[in-house]
C-alpha atoms as a PDB file:
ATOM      1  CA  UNK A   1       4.670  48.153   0.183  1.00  0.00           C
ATOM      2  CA  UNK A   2       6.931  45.766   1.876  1.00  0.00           C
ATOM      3  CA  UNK A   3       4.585  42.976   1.645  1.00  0.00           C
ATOM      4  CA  UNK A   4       4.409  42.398  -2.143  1.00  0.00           C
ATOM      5  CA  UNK A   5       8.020  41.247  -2.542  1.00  0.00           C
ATOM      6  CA  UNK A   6       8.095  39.224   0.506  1.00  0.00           C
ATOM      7  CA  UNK A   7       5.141  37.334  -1.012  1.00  0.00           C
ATOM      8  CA  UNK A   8       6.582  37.277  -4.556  1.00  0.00           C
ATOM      9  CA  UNK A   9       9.824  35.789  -2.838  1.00  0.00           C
ATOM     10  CA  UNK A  10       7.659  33.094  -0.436  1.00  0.00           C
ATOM     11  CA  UNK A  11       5.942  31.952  -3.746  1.00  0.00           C
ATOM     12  CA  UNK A  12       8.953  31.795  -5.849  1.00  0.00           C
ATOM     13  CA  UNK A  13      10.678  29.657  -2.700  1.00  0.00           C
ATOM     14  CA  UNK A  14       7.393  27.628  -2.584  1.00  0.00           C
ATOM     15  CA  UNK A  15       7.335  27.054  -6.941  1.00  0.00           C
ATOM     16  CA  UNK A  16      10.816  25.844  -6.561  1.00  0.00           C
ATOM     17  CA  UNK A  17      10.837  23.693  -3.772  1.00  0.00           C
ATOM     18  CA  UNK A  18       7.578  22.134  -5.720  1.00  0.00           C
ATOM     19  CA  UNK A  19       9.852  21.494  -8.791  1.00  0.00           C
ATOM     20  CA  UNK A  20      12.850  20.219  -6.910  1.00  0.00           C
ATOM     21  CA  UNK A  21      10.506  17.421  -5.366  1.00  0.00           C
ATOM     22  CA  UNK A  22       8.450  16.579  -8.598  1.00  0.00           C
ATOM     23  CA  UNK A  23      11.866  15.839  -9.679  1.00  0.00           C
ATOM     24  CA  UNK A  24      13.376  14.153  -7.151  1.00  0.00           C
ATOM     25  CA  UNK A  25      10.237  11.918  -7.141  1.00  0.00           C
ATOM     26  CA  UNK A  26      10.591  11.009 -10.895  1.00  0.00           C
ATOM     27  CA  UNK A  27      14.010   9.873 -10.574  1.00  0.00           C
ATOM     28  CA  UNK A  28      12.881   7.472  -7.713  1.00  0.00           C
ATOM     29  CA  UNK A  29      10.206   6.646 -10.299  1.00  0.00           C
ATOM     30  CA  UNK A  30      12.508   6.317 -13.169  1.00  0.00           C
ATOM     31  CA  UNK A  31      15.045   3.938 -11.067  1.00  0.00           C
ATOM     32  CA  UNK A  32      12.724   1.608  -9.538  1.00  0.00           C
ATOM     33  CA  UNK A  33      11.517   0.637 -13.334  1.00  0.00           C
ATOM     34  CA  UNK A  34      14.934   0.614 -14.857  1.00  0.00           C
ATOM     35  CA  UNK A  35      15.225  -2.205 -11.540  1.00  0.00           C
ATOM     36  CA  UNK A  36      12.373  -4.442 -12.751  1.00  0.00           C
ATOM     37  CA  UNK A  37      13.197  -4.399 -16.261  1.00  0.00           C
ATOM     38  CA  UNK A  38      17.103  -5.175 -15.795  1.00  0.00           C
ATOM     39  CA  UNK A  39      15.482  -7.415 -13.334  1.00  0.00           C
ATOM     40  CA  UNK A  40      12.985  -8.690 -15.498  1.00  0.00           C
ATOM     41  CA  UNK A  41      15.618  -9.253 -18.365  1.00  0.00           C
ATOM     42  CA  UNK A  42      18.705 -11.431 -16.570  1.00  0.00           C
ATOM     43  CA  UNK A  43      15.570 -13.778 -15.116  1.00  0.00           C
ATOM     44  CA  UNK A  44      13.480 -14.440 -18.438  1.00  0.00           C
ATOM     45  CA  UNK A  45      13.289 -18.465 -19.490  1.00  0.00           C
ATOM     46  CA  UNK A  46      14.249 -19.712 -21.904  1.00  0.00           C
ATOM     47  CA  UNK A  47      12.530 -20.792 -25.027  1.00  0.00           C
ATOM     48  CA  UNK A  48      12.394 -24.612 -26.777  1.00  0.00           C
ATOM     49  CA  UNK A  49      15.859 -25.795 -26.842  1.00  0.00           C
ATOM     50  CA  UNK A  50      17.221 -23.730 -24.532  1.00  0.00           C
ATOM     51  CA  UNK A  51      17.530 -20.755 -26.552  1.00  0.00           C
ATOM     52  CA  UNK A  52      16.716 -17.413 -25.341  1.00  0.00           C
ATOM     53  CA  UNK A  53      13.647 -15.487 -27.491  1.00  0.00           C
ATOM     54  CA  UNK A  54      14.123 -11.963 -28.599  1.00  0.00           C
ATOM     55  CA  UNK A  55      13.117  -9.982 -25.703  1.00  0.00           C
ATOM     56  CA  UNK A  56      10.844  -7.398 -27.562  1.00  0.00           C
ATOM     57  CA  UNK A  57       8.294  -8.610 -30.354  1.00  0.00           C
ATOM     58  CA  UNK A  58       6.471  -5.823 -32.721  1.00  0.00           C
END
């Protein structure tokens, strides 16, 4: 009787602490690019003449 809510509770623990870390590891994720393309952006060369292109082409 006693066991079924302790193991509801362990799981729930265990689902959240999943979530918190999934998270945590995107926002690592999410700064390290937002690095290399600030990065990437302040050390682009410069076109004929000296004139900076448009950075994104479609």
């Amino acid at each position: 009787m006693l066991l079924l809510p302790f193991l509801a509770l362990l799981f729930l623990a265990l689902l959240l602490f999943g979530a918190g870390f999934a998270l945590r590891a995107l926002w690592v994720v999410a700064v390290v690019v937002l690095v290399f393309r600030e990065r990437g952006f302040m050390m682009r060369s410069a076109g004929v003449g000296g004139k900076r292109s448009r950075r994104n082409r479609w």
